[in-house]
Protein backbone atom coordinates (compact mmCIF):
# COMPACT_ATOMS: atom_id res chain seq x y z
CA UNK A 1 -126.56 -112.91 -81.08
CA UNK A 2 -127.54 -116.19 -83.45
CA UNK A 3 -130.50 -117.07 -82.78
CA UNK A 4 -133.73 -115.17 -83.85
CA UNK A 5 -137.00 -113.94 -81.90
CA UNK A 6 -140.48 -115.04 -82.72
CA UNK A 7 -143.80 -113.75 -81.77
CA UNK A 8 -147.39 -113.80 -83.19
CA UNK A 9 -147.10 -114.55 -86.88
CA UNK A 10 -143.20 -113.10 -87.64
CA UNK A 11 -139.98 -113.64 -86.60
CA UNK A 12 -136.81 -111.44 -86.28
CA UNK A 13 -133.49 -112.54 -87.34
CA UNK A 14 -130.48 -110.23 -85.55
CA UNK A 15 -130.27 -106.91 -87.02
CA UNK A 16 -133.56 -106.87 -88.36
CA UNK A 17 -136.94 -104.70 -88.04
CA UNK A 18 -139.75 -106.26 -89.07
CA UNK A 19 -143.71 -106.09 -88.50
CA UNK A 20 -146.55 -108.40 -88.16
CA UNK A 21 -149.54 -109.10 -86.30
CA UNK A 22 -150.55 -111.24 -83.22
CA UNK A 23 -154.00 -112.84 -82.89
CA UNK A 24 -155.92 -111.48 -80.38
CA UNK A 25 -159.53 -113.09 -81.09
CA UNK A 26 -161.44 -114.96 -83.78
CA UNK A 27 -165.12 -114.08 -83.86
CA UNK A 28 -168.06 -116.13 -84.88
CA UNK A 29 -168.54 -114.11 -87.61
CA UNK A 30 -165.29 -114.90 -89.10
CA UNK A 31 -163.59 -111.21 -88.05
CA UNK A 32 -160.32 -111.99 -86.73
CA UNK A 33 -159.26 -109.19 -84.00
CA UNK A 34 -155.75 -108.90 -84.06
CA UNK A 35 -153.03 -106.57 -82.60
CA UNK A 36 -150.14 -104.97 -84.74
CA UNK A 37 -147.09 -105.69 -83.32
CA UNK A 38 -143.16 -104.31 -84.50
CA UNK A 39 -140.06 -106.62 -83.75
CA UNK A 40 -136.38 -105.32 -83.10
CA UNK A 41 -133.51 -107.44 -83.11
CA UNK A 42 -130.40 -106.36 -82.28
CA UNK A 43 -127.19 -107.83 -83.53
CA UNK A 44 -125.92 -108.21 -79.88
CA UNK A 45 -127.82 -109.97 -76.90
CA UNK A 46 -129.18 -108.09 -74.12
CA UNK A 47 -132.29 -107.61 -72.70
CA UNK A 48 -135.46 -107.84 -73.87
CA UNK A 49 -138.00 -104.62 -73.85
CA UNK A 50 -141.55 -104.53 -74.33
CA UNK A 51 -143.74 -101.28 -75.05
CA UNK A 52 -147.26 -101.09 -75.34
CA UNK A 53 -149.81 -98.54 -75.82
CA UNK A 54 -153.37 -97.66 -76.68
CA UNK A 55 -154.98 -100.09 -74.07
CA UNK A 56 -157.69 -97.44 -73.47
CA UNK A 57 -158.84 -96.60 -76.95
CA UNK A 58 -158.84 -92.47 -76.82
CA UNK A 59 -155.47 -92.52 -75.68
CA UNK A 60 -153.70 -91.90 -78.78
CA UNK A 61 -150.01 -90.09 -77.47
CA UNK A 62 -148.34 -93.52 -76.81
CA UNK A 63 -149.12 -94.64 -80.93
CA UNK A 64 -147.31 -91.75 -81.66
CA UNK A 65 -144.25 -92.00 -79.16
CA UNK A 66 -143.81 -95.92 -80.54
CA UNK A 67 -143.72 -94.84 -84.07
CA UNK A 68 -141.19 -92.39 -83.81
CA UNK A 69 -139.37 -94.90 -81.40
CA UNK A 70 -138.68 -97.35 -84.23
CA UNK A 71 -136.11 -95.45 -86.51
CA UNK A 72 -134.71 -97.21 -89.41
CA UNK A 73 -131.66 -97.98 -87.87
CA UNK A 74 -132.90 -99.00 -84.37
CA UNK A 75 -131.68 -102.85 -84.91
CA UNK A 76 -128.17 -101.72 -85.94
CA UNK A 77 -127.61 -99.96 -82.43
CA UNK A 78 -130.18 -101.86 -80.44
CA UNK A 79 -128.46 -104.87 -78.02
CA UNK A 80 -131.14 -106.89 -76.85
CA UNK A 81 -134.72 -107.20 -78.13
CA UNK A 82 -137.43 -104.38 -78.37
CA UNK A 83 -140.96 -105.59 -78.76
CA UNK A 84 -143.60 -102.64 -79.91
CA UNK A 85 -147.19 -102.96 -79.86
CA UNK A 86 -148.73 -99.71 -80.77
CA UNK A 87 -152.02 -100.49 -79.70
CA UNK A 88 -153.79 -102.93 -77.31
CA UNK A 89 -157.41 -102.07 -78.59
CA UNK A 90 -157.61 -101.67 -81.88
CA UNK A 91 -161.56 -101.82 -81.35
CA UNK A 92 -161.38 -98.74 -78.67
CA UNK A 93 -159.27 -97.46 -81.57
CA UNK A 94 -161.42 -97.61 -84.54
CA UNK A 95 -164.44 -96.27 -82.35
CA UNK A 96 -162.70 -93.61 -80.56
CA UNK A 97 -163.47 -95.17 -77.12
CA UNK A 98 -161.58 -96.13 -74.50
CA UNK A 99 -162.90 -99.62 -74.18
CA UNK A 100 -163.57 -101.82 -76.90
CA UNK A 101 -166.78 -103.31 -78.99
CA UNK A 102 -166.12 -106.60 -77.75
CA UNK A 103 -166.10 -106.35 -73.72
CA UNK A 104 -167.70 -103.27 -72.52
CA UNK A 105 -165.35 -103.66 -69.42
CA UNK A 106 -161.97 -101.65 -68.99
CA UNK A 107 -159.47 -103.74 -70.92
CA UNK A 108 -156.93 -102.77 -68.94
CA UNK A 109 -158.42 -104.98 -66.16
CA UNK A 110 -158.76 -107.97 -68.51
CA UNK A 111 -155.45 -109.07 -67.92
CA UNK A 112 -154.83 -112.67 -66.16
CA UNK A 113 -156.05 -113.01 -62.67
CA UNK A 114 -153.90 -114.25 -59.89
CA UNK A 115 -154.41 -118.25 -59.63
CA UNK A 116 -157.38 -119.40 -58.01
CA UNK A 117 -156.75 -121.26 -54.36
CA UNK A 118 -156.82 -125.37 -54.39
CA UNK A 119 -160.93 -126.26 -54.25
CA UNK A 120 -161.64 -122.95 -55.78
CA UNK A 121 -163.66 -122.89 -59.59
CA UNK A 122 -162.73 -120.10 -62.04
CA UNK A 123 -164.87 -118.22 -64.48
CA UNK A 124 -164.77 -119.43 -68.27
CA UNK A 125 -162.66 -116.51 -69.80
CA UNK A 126 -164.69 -113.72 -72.03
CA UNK A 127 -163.17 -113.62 -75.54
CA UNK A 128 -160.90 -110.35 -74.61
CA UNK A 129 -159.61 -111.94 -71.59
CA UNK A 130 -158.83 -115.26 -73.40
CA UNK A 131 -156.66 -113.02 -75.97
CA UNK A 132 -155.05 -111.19 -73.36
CA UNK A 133 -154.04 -114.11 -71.31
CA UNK A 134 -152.29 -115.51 -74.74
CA UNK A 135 -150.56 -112.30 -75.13
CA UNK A 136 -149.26 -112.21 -71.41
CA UNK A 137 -148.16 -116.11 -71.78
CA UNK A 138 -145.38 -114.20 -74.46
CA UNK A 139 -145.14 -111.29 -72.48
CA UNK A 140 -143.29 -113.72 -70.10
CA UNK A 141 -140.23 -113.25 -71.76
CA UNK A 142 -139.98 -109.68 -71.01
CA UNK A 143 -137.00 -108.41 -68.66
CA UNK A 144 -138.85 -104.99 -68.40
CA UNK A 145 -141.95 -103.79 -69.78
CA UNK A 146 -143.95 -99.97 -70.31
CA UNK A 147 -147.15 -99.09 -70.99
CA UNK A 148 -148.13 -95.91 -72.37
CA UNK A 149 -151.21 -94.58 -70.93
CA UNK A 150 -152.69 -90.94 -71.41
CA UNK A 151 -154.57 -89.21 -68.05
CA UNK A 152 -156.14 -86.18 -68.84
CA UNK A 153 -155.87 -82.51 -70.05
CA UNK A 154 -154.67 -80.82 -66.79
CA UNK A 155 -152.02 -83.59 -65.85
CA UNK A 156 -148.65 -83.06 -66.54
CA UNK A 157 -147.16 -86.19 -67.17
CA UNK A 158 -146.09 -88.75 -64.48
CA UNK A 159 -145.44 -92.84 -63.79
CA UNK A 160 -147.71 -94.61 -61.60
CA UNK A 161 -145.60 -97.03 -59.53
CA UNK A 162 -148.11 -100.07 -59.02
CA UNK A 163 -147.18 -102.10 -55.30
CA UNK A 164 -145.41 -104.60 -55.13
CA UNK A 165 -146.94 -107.38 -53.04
CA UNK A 166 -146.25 -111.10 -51.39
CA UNK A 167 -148.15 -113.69 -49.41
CA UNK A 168 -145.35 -115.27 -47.55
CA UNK A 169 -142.65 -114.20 -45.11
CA UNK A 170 -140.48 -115.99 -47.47
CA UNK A 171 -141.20 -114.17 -50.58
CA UNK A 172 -139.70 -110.83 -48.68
CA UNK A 173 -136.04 -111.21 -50.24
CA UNK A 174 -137.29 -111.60 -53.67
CA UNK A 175 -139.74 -108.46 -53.43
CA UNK A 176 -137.26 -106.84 -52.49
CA UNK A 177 -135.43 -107.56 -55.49
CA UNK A 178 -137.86 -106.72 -57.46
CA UNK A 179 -139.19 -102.97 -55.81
CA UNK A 180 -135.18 -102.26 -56.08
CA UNK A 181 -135.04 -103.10 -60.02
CA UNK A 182 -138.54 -101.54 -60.28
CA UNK A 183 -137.08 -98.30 -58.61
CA UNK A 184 -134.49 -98.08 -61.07
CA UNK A 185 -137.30 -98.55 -63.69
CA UNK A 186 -138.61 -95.46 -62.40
CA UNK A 187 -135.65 -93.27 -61.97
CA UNK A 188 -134.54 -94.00 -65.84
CA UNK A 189 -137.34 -92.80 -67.59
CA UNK A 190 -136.60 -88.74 -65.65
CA UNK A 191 -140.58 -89.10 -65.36
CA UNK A 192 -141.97 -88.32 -61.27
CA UNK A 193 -143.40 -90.82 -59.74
CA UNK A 194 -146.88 -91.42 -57.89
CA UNK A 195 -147.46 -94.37 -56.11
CA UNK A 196 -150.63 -96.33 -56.69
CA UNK A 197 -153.12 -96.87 -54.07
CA UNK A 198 -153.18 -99.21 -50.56
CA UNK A 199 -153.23 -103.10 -51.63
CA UNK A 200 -156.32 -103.42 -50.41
CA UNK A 201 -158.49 -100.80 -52.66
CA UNK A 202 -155.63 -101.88 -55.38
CA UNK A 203 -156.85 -105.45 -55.14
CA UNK A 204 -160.86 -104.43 -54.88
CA UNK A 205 -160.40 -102.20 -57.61
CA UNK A 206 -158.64 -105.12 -59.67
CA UNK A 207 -155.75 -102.95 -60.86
CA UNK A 208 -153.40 -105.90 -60.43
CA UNK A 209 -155.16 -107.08 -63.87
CA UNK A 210 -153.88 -104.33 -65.83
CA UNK A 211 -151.30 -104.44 -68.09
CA UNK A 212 -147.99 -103.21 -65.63
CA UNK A 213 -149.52 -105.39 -62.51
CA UNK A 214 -149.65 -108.52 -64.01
CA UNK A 215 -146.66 -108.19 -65.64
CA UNK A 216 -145.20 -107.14 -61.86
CA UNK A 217 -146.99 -109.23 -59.78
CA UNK A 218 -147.16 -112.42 -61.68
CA UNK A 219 -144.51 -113.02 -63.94
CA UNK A 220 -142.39 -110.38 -61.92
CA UNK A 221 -141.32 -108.14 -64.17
CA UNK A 222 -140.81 -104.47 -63.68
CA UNK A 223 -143.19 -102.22 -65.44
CA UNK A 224 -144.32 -98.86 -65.26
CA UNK A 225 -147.57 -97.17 -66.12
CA UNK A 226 -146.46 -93.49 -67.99
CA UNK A 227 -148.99 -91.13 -68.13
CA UNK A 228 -148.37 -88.72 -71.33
CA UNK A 229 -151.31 -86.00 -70.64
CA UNK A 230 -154.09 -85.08 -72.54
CA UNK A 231 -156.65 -87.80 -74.35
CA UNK A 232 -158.30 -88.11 -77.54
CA UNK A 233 -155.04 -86.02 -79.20
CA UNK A 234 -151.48 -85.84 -79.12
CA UNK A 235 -149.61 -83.35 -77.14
CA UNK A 236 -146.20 -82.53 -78.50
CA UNK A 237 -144.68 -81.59 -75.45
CA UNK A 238 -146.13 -85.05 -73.64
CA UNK A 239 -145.32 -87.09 -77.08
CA UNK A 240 -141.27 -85.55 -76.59
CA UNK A 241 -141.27 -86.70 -72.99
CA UNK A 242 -142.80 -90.14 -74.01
CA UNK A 243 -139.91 -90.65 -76.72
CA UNK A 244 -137.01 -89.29 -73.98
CA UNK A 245 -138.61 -91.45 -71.14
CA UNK A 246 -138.81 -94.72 -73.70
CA UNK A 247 -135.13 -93.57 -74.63
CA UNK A 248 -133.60 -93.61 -71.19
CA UNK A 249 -135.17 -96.99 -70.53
CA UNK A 250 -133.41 -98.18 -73.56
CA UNK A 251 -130.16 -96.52 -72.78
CA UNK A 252 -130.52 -97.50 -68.64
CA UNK A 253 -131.03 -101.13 -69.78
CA UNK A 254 -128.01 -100.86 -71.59
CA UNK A 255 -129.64 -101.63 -75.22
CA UNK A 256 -128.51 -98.22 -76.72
CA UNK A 257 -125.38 -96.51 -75.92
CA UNK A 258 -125.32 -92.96 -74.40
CA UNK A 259 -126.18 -91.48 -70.73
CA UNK A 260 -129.79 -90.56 -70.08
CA UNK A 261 -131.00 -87.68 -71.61
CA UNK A 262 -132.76 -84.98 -69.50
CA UNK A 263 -136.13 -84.15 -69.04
CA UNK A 264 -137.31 -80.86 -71.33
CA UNK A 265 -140.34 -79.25 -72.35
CA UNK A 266 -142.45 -80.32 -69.54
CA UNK A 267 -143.06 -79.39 -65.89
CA UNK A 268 -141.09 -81.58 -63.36
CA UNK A 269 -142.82 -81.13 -59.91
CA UNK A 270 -140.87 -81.94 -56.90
CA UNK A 271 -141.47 -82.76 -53.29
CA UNK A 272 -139.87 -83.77 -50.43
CA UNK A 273 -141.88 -86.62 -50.07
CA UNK A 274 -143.38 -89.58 -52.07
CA UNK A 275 -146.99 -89.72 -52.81
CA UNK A 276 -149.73 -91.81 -54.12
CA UNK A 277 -152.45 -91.14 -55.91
CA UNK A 278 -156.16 -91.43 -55.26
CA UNK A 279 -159.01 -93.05 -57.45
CA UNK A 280 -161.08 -89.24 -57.39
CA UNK A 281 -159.26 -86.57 -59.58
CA UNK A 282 -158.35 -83.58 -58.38
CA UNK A 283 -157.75 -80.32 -59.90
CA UNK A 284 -154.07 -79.44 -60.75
CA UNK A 285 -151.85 -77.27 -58.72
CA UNK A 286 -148.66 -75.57 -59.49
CA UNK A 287 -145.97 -77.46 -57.19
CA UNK A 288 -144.27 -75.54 -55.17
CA UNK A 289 -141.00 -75.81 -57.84
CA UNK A 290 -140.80 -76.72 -60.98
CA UNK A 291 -137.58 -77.36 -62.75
CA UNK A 292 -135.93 -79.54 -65.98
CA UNK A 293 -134.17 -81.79 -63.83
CA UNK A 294 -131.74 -85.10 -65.01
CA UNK A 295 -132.84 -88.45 -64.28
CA UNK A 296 -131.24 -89.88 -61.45
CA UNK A 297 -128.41 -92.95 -62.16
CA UNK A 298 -129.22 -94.82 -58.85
CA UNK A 299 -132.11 -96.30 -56.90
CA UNK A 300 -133.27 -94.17 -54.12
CA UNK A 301 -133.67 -96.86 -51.93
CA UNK A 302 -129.51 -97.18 -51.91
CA UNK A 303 -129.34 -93.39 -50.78
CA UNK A 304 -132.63 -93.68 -48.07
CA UNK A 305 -133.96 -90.80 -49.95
CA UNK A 306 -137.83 -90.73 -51.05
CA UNK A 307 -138.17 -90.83 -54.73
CA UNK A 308 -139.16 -87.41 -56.37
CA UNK A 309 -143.32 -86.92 -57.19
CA UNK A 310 -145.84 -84.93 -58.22
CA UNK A 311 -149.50 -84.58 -57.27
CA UNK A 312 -150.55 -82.67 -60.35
CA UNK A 313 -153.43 -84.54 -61.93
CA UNK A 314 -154.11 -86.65 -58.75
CA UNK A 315 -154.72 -86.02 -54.98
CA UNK A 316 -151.64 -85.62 -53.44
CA UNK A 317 -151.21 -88.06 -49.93
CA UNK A 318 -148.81 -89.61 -48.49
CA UNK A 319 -147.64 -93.24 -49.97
CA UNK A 320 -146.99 -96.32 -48.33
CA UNK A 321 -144.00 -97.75 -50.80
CA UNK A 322 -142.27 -100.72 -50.24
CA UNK A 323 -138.39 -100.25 -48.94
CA UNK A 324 -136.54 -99.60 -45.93
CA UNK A 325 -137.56 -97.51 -42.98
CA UNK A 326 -136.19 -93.80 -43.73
CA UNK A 327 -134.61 -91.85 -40.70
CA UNK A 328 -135.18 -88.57 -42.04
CA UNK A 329 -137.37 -85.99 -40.73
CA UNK A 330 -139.19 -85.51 -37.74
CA UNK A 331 -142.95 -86.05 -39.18
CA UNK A 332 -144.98 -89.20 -37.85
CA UNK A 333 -144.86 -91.67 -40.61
CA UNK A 334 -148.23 -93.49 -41.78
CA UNK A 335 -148.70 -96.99 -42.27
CA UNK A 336 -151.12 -98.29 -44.45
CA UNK A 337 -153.89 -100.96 -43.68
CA UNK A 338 -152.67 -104.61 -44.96
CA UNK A 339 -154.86 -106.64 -47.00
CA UNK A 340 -155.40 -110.39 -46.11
CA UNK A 341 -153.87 -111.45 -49.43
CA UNK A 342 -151.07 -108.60 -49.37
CA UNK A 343 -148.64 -107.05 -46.63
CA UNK A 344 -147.00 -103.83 -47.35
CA UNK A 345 -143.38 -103.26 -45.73
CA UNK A 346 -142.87 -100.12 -44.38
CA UNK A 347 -143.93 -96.09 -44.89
CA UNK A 348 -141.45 -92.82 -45.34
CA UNK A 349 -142.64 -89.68 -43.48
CA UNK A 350 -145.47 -88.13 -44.56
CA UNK A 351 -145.52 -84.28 -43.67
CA UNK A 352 -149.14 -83.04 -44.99
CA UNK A 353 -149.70 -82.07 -48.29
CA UNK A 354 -151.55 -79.08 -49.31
CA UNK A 355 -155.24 -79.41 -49.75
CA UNK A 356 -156.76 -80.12 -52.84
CA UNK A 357 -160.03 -78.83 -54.23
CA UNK A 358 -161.34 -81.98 -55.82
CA UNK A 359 -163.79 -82.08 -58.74
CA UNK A 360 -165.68 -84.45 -60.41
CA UNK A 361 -164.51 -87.20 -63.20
CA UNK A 362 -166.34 -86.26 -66.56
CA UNK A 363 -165.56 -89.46 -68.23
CA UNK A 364 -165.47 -93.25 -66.78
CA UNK A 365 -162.45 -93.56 -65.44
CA UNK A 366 -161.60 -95.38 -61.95
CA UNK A 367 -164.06 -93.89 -59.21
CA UNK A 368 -164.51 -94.41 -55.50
CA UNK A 369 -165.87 -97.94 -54.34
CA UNK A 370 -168.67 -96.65 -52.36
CA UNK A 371 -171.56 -98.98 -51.65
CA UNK A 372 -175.02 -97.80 -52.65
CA UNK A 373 -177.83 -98.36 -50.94
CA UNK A 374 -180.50 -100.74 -51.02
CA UNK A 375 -183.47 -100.16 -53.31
CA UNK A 376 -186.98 -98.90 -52.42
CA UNK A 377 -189.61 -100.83 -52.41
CA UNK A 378 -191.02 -100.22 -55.77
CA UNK A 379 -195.10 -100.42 -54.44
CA UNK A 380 -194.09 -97.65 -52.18
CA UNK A 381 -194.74 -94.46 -53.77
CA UNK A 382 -195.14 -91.03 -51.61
CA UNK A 383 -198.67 -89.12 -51.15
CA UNK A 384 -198.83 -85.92 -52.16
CA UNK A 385 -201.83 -84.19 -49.10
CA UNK A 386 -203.67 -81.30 -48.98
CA UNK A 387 -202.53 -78.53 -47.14
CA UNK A 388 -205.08 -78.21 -45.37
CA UNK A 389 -205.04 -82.04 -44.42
CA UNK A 390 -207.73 -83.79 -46.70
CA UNK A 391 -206.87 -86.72 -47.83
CA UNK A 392 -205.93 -86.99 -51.70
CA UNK A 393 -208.00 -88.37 -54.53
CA UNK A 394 -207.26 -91.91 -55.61
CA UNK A 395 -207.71 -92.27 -59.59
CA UNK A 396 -209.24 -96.10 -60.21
CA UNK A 397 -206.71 -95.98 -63.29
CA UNK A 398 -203.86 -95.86 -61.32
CA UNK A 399 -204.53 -97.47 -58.11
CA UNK A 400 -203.34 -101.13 -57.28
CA UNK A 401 -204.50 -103.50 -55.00
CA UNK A 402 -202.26 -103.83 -52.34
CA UNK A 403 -201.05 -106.90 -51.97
CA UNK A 404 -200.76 -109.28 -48.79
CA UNK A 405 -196.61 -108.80 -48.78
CA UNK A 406 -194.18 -106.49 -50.75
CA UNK A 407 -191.50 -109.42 -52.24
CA UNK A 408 -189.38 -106.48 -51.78
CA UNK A 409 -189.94 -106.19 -47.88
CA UNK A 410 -191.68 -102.84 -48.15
CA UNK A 411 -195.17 -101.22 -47.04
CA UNK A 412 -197.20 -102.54 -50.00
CA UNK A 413 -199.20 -99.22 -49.71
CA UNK A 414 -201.38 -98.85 -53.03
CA UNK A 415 -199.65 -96.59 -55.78
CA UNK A 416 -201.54 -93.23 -56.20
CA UNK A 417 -201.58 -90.65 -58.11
CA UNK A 418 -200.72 -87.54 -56.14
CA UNK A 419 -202.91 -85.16 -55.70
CA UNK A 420 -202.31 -81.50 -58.13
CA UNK A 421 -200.64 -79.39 -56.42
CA UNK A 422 -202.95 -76.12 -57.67
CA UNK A 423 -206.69 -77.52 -56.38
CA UNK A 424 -207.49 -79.96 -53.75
CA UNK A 425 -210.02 -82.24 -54.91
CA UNK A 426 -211.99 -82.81 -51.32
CA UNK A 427 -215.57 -81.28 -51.91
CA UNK A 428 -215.33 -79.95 -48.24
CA UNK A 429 -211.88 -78.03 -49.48
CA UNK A 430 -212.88 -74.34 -51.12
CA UNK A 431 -211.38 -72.91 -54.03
């Protein structure tokens, strides 16, 4: 390899580890937000690798997994490219939030849209957004890409596998492709896998802005989401299996030598059946094994066998994944609901999963899209009466006139002050 590797303001000759920064945003004020960013150059071509981390800014394991990712002699082994950005939001950083000063929106659903249709306007870009869609104009060049993500203290730690999605009949072949070499993705890092949600809550919950699905879905690349545990600290045990799982990428990529290495210090749930997971948390379960299990060398959409998962940290169902129709088992299989911009391909059994006793998020994470609602009329307030039916007292301070028609289509009964609740003030009522 001759030629060198440039992005943001440094470039890497072969053999060489260097840092520098990329330009995220330039304020007003004259605060420039950038984004540190570590270049690896091997002395041999192959592919290139991107990690990321620290999107959300309490999510701290994946800074740590990076750093001790980059050894000192990383570009004499390394074949290929690594590109290391330890943290997406260095505002959520600084702060200790997960999202950041400058867009009170999740960044990880800041990330390039899909392109508007022919007659269709877009909105002007927020100043996040605009940096993000410079960074993923680079992140082009990526043949594979991970983002370290942390889920919470009772998960163990996990991929999410986002869908893989196409408009026309003739995209099928190439999806294919793609869910095949995003399969293998998944089966070198030793990590389980869960499955992300049905395209159509995937689309309405615009997770195909975050950091893996637009990397997937537009410049179709395969990228995972790893979840390394707990937030707002590191875990050792989760930091180990982040290094291992960023390892065996490496090494099933063919950019370091070696076989994959297995899977230790963590639990490994497995099931007989894939699953997705749900956007309300549930409380974790033991699985009904656990074991320290090797990653597995080949896809298993080759074999026809479901991938391995875990429902630990998420509610366990049965996923709709893209691949061939599996033979195996007797169980009914279910077919998710198609989207009008998406189709899905086909489902594995799905036997039914335990029950899960589900509890609710303490922090602002993804939730439910439930629609709320309309709002009361706000000149409609409710009369406190008597018990023994007199009608209550209206104070002249707090009475309004009530007007000819509510705006807000109610009753336009006057506001009053209820009655208390201890003495009714009718002269006719005793004591």
């Amino acid at each position: 390899m001759t030629t060198s590797f440039a992005l943001g303001d440094v470039v890497a000759a072969p053999g060489e580890l260097v840092h520098g920064w990329f330009e995220l945003a330039t304020l007003p004020t004259g605060h420039r937000e950038r984004l540190p960013i570590v270049l690896v150059r091997g002395r041999e071509p192959g592919p290139t690798v991107w990690v990321t981390a620290n999107i959300h800014g309490d999510e701290v394991t994946g800074l740590s997994v990076i750093h001790a990712l980059l050894e000192s002699d990383l570009a004499d082994r390394l074949r290929g490219t690594l590109v290391a950005i330890p943290s997406l939001n260095p505002a959520g950083l600084h702060a200790r939030q997960r999202v950041s000063y400058l867009d009170r929106r999740d960044p990880n659903r800041l990330f390039p849209d899909f392109p508007p249709e022919p007659g269709q306007g877009s909105d002007h870009p927020a100043v996040l957004e605009a940096g993000y869609a410079r960074l993923f104009a680079e992140m082009r060049r990526a043949d594979y890409l991970v983002d370290l993500h942390c889920y919470g203290l009772r998960a163990c730690c996990f991929i999410i596998r986002d869908r893989v999605l196409y408009r026309r009949p003739e995209d099928l072949p190439a999806a294919r492709e793609l869910a095949d070499r995003l399969d293998a993705l998944c089966n070198w890092s030793g990590l389980p896998v869960v499955n992300e949600i049905p395209s159509d809550r995937y689309l309405q919950a615009r997770l195909h802005r975050s950091v893996s699905g637009t990397a997937l879905l537009q410049a179709g690349i395969p990228a995972i989401t790893v979840e390394l545990g707990l937030t707002g600290a590191v875990d050792p045990a989760a930091r180990m299996a982040g290094i291992i799982a960023c390892r065996n990428v490496l090494r099933g990529a063919g950019m370091l030598p070696g076989g994959l290495e297995p899977m230790v210090g963590i639990p490994i749930p497995r099931v007989g059946f894939p699953v997705m997971r749900d956007l309300v948390r549930a409380r974790a379960r033991p699985a009904s094994s656990t074991t320290t299990s090797s990653p597995a060398t080949s896809s298993p959409w080759a074999t026809g066998s479901p991938p391995s998962a875990t429902s630990t940290g998420v509610r366990c169902r049965p996923a709709a994944t893209c691949g061939p129709t599996s033979t195996a088992g007797s169980s009914p299989s279910r077919t998710a609901s198609s989207a009008t911009r998406a189709r899905q391909w086909s489902t594995w059994p799905s036997p039914t999963p335990a029950p899960s006793r589900a509890r609710p998020d303490l922090r602002p994470r993804e939730r439910p899209l439930t629609r709320l609602p309309a709002r009361a009329c706000p000149r409609t307030m409710p009369v406190r009466t008597c018990p023994r039916g007199h009608a209550p007292k209206v104070s002249r301070r707090t009475a309004a006139p009530a007007p000819a028609s509510c705006p807000s289509g109610g009753s336009g009964a006057p506001r009053c002050r209820p009655a208390s609740p201890r003495r009714c003030r009718s002269s006719s009522c005793g004591p």
